[in-house]
Protein backbone atom coordinates (compact mmCIF):
# COMPACT_ATOMS: atom_id res chain seq x y z
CA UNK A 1 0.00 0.00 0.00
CA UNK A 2 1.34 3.30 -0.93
CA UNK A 3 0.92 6.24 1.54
CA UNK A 4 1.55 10.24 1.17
CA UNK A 5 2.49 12.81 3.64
CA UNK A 6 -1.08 14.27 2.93
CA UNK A 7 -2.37 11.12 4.33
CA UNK A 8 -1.38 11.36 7.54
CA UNK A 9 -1.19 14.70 8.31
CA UNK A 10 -3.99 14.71 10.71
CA UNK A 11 -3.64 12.00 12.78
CA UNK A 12 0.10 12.56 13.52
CA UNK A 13 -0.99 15.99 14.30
CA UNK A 14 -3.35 14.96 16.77
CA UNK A 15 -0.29 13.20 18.41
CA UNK A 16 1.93 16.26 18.64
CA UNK A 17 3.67 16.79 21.48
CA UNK A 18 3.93 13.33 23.22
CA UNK A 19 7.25 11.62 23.16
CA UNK A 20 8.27 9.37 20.54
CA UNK A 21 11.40 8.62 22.26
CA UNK A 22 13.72 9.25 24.91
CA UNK A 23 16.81 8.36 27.20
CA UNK A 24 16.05 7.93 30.82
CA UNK A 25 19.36 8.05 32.99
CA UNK A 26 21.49 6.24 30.25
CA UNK A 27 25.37 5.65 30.74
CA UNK A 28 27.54 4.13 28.14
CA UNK A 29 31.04 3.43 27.93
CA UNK A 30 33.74 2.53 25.41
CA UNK A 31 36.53 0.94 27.32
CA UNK A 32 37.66 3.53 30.06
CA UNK A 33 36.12 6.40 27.99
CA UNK A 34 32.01 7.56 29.43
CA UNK A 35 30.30 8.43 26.12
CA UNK A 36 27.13 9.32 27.84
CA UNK A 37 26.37 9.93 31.60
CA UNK A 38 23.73 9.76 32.84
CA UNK A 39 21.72 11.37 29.87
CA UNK A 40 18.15 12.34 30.18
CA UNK A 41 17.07 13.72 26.51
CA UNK A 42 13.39 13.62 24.65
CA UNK A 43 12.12 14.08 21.38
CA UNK A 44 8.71 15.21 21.09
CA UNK A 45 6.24 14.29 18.44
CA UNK A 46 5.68 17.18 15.27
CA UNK A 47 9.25 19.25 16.61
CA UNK A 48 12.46 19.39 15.11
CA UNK A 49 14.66 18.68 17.90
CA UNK A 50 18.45 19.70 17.29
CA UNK A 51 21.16 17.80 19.40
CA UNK A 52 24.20 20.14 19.09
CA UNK A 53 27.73 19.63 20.49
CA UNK A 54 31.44 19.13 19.80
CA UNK A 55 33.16 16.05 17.78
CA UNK A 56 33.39 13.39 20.50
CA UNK A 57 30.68 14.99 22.60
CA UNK A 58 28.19 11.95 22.40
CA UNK A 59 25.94 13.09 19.59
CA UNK A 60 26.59 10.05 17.38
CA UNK A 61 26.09 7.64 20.75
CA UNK A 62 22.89 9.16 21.69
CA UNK A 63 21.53 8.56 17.53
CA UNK A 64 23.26 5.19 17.73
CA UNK A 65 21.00 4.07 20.62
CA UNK A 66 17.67 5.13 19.71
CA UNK A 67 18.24 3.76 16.34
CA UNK A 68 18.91 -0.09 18.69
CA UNK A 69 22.84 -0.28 16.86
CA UNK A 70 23.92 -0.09 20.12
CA UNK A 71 22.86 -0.92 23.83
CA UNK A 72 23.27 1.59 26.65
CA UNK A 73 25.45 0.10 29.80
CA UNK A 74 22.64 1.06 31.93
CA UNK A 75 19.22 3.13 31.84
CA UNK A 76 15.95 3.23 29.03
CA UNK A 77 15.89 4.09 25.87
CA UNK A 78 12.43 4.25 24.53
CA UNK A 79 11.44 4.53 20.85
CA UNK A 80 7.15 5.38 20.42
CA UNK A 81 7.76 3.85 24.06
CA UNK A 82 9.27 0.63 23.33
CA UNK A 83 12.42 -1.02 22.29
CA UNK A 84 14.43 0.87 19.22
CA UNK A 85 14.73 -2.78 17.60
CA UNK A 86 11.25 -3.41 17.81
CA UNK A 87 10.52 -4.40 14.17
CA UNK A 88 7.24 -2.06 14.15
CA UNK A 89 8.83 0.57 15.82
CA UNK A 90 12.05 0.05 13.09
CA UNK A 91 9.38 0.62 10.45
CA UNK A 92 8.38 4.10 11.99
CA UNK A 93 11.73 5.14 11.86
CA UNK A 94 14.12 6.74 9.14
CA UNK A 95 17.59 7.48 9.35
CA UNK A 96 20.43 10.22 6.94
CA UNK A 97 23.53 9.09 8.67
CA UNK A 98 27.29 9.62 7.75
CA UNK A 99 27.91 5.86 7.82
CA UNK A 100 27.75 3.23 5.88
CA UNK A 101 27.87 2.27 1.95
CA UNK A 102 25.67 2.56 -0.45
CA UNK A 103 26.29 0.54 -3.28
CA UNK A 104 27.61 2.75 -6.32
CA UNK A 105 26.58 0.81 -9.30
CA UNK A 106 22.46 1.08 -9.04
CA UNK A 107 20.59 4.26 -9.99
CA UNK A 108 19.26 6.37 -8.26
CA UNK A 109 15.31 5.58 -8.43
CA UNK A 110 16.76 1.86 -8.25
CA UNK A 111 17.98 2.96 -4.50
CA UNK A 112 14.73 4.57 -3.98
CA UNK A 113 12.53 1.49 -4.95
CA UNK A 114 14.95 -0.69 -3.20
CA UNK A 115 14.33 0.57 0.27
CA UNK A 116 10.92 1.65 -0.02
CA UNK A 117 10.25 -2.35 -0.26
CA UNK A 118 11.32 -2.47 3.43
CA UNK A 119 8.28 -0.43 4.21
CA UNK A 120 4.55 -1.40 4.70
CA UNK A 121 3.38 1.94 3.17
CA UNK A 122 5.66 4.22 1.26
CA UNK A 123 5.95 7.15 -0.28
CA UNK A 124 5.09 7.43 -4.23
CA UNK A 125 8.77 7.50 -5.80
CA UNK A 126 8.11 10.95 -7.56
CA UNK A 127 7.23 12.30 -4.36
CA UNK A 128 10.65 11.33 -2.98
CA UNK A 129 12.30 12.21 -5.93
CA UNK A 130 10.55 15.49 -5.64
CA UNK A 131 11.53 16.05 -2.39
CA UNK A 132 15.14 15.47 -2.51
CA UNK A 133 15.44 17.03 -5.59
CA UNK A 134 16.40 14.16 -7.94
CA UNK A 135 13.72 14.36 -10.56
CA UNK A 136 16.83 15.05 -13.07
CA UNK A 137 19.48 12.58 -11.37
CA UNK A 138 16.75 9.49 -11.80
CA UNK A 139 18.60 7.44 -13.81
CA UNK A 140 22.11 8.48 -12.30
CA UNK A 141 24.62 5.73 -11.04
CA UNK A 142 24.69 6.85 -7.16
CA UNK A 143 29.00 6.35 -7.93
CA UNK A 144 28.56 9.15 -11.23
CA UNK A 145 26.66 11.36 -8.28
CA UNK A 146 28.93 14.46 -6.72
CA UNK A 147 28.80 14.87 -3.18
CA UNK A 148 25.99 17.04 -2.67
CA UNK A 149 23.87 14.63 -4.96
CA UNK A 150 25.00 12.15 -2.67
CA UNK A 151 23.90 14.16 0.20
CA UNK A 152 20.41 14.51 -1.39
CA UNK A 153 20.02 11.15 -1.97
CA UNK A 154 20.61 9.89 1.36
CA UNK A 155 17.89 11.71 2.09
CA UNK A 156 15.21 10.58 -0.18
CA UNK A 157 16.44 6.87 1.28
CA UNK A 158 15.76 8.42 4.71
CA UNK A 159 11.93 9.72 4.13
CA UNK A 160 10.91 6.88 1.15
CA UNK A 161 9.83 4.88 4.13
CA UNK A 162 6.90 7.26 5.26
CA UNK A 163 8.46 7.32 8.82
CA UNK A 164 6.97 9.03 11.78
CA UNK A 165 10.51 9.57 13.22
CA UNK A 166 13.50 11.03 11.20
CA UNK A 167 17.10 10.76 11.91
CA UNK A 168 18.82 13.57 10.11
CA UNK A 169 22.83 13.56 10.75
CA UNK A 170 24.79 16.26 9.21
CA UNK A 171 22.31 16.40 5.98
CA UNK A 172 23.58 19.30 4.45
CA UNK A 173 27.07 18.57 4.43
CA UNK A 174 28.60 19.27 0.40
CA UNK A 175 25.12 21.23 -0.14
CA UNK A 176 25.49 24.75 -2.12
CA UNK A 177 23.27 27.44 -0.54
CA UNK A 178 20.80 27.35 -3.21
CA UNK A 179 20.23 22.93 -1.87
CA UNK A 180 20.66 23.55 1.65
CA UNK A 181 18.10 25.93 1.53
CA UNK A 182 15.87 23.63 -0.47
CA UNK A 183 16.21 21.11 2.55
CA UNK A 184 15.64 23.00 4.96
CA UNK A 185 11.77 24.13 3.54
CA UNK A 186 11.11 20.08 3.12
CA UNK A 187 12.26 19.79 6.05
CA UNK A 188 9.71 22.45 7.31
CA UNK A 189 7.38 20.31 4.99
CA UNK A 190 7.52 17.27 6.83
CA UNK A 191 7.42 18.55 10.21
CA UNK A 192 4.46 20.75 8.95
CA UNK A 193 2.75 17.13 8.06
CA UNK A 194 3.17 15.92 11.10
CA UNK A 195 6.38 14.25 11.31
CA UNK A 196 9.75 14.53 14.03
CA UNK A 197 13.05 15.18 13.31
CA UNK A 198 16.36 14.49 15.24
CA UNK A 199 18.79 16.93 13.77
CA UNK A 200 22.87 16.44 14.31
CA UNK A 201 24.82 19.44 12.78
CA UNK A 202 27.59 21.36 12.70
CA UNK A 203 25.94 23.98 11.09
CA UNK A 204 24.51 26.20 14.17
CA UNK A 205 22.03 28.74 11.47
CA UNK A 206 20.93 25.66 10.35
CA UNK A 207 19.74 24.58 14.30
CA UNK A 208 18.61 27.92 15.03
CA UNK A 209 16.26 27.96 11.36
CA UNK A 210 15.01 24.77 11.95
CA UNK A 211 14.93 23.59 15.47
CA UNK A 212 12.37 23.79 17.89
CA UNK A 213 14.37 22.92 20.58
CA UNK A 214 17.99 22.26 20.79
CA UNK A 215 20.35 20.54 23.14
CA UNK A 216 23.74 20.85 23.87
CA UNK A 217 25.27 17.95 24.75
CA UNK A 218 29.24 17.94 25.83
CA UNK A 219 31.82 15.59 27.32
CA UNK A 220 28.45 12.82 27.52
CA UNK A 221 26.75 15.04 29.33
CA UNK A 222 23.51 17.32 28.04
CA UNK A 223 24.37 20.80 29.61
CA UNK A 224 21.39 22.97 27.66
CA UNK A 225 18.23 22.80 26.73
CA UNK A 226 15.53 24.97 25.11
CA UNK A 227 14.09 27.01 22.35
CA UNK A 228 16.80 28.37 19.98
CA UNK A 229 15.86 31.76 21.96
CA UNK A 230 16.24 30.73 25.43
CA UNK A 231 19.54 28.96 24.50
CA UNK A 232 20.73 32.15 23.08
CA UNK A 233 19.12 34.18 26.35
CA UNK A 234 22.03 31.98 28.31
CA UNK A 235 24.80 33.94 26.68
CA UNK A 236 24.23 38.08 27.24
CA UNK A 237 25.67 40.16 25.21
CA UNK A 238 26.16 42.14 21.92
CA UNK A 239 28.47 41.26 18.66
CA UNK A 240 30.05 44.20 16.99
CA UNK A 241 31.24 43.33 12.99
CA UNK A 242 33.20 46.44 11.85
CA UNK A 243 36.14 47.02 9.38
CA UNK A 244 39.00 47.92 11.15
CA UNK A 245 42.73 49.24 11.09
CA UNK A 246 43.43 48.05 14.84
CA UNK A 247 44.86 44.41 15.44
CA UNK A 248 43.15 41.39 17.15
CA UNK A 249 45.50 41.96 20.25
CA UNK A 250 44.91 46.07 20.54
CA UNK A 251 40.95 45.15 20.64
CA UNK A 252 41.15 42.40 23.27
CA UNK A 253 42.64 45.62 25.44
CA UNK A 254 39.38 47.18 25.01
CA UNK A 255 37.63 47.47 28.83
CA UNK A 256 34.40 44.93 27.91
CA UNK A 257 35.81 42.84 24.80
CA UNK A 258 35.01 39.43 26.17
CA UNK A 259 36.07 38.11 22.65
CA UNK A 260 37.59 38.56 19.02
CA UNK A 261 37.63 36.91 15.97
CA UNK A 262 38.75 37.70 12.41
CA UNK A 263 35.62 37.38 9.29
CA UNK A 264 37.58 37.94 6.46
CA UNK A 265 38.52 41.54 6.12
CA UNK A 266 36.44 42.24 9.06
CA UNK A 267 36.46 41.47 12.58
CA UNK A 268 33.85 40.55 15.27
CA UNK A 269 33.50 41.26 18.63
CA UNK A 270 31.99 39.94 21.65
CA UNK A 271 31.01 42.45 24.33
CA UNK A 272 28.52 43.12 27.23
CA UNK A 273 27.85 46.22 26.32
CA UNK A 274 28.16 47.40 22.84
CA UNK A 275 27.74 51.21 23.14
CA UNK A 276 30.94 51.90 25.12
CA UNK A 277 33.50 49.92 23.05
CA UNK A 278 31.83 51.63 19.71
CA UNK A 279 33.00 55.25 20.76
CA UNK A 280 36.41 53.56 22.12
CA UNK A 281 36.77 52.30 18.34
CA UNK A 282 35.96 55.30 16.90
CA UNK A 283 38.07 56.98 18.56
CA UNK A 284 41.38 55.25 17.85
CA UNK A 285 40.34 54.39 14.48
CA UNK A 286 38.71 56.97 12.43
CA UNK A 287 39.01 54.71 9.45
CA UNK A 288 36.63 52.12 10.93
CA UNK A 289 33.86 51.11 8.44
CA UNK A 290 30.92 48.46 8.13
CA UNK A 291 29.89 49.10 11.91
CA UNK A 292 27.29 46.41 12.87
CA UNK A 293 26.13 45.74 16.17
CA UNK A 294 23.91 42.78 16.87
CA UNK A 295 22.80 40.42 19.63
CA UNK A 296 24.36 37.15 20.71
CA UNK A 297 23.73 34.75 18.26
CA UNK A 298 23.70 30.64 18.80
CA UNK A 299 27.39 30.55 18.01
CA UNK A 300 28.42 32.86 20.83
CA UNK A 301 25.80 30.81 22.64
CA UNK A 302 27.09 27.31 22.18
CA UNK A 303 31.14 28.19 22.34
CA UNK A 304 30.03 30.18 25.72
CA UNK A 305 28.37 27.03 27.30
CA UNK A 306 30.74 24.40 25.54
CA UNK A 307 33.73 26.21 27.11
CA UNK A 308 32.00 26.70 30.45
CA UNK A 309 31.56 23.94 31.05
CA UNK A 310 34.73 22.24 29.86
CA UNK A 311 36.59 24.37 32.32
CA UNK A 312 34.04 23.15 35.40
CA UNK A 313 34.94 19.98 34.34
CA UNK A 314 38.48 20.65 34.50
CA UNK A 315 38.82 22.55 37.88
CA UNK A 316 36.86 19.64 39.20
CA UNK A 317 39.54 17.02 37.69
């Protein structure tokens, strides 16, 4: 039986908001290395959820166990509130992850029929193409495809299923603008219809655009959790972007520059207040041009609470 998004739009929106899965108190360990401790994290139904942190943070451990590849050392994981290998629950489930090999000699719409046979209902195959943006690239050898073609179709493998649940890791990795852009809204799409989305990336506009609610997750341990806005709320502030003659090291002497970084021929800089560090640059650079001034943004956000809490955890040590 063949399903559409349309379909099913109302009954999974009559479901929004109750968990389709979850870790309750879950530790696992590689050896002598804690990938995860003590992790309490939930995805609720019709959100995009982003889980955000460093390489090594646990990101990829906390996927890995609600998809059932792995088994936590102790604590629940609960998929639509049952095991993650559950063979129903399986079929609810799609995943976009940076693993694994996709054989390079079938076409694409061969890939697409392929693993929509694993499914009891779904989607039409021009749908999928449609959404990934493959209508052109049907009959393309997946090994002839460049990597953002690649990208894209890992992603029509990941929805052709009709799942209720979506793993997204990294999925706009090797995307121009123009693609990643064209994700994101069918992205929007699908959540609009009813469905949830786990979101990995490295991309931080691409959490704050999308996600409902992110969480930060660092050294195994979640440390935030919120909207996009009251993630950023954690980090006070303002960023100046200007076009200056002074040097990285003169404007770190400025009395409230917390922080400075180089933008190509600009620079950017971190400050609790923005008004009195403007007139200070003014002042010893009359040349200064391109003067922006804007809030705290998720980056600030994110950097603030990874390295917060990196250097609790080693004053503790």
């Amino acid at each position: 039986m063949i399903g559409t998004l349309e379909e099913t739009h109302n009954i999974q929106r009559a479901n929004s908001g109750a968990v389709v899965a979850s870790l309750e108190e879950v530790n696992k360990n590689y050896g002598d290395v804690r990938a995860l401790r003590n992790v309490n994290f939930t995805v609720r139904a019709g959100q995009v959820v982003a889980l955000l942190g460093p390489n090594g943070a646990g990101k990829t451990t906390a996927v890995k166990l609600l998809l059932g590849l792995i088994q936590p050392d102790s604590g629940k994981v609960r998929v639509f509130g049952g095991d993650p290998t559950n063979p129903q629950n399986r079929m609810r489930t799609g995943a976009m992850l940076q693993v694994g090999k996709v054989p390079e000699t079938l076409r694409v719409r061969e890939h697409v029929d392929l693993f929509s046979s694993y499914y009891p209902k779904p989607l039409p195959l021009e749908e999928v193409l449609g959404a990934a943006g493959l209508e052109k690239l049907r009959d393309r050898r997946f090994g002839d495809l460049s990597g953002g073609q690649r990208q894209r179709t890992l992603f029509a493998l990941a929805i052709c299923g009709n799942p209720d649940l979506l793993f997204l890791d990294e999925p706009t990795v090797g995307l121009d603008v123009e693609a990643r852009r064209g994700l994101w809204e069918e992205i929007r799409r699908l959540v609009e219809c009813g469905k949830t989305v786990l979101l990995t990336t490295h991309y931080l506009e691409e959490a704050d655009a999308l996600a409902d609610r992110i969480a930060v997750i660092n050294q195994g341990e979640i440390i935030a959790e919120g909207t996009p806005a009251e993630i950023k709320s954690q980090t006070s502030g303002k960023k100046i972007r200007c076009v200056t003659a002074l040097s990285v090291a003169t404007l770190l002497q400025i009395p409230g520059v917390a922080g400075v970084k180089r933008d190509r021929e600009a620079v950017e800089i971190h400050t609790g207040e923005a008004e009195p560090v403007v007139r200070i640059l003014l002042s010893r650079d009359p040349s200064l041009s391109g003067l922006e001034i804007s809030g705290a943004g998720l980056e600030e956000a994110f950097l603030s609470l990874t390295r917060d809490n990196r250097e609790n955890e080693n004053h503790q040590n």
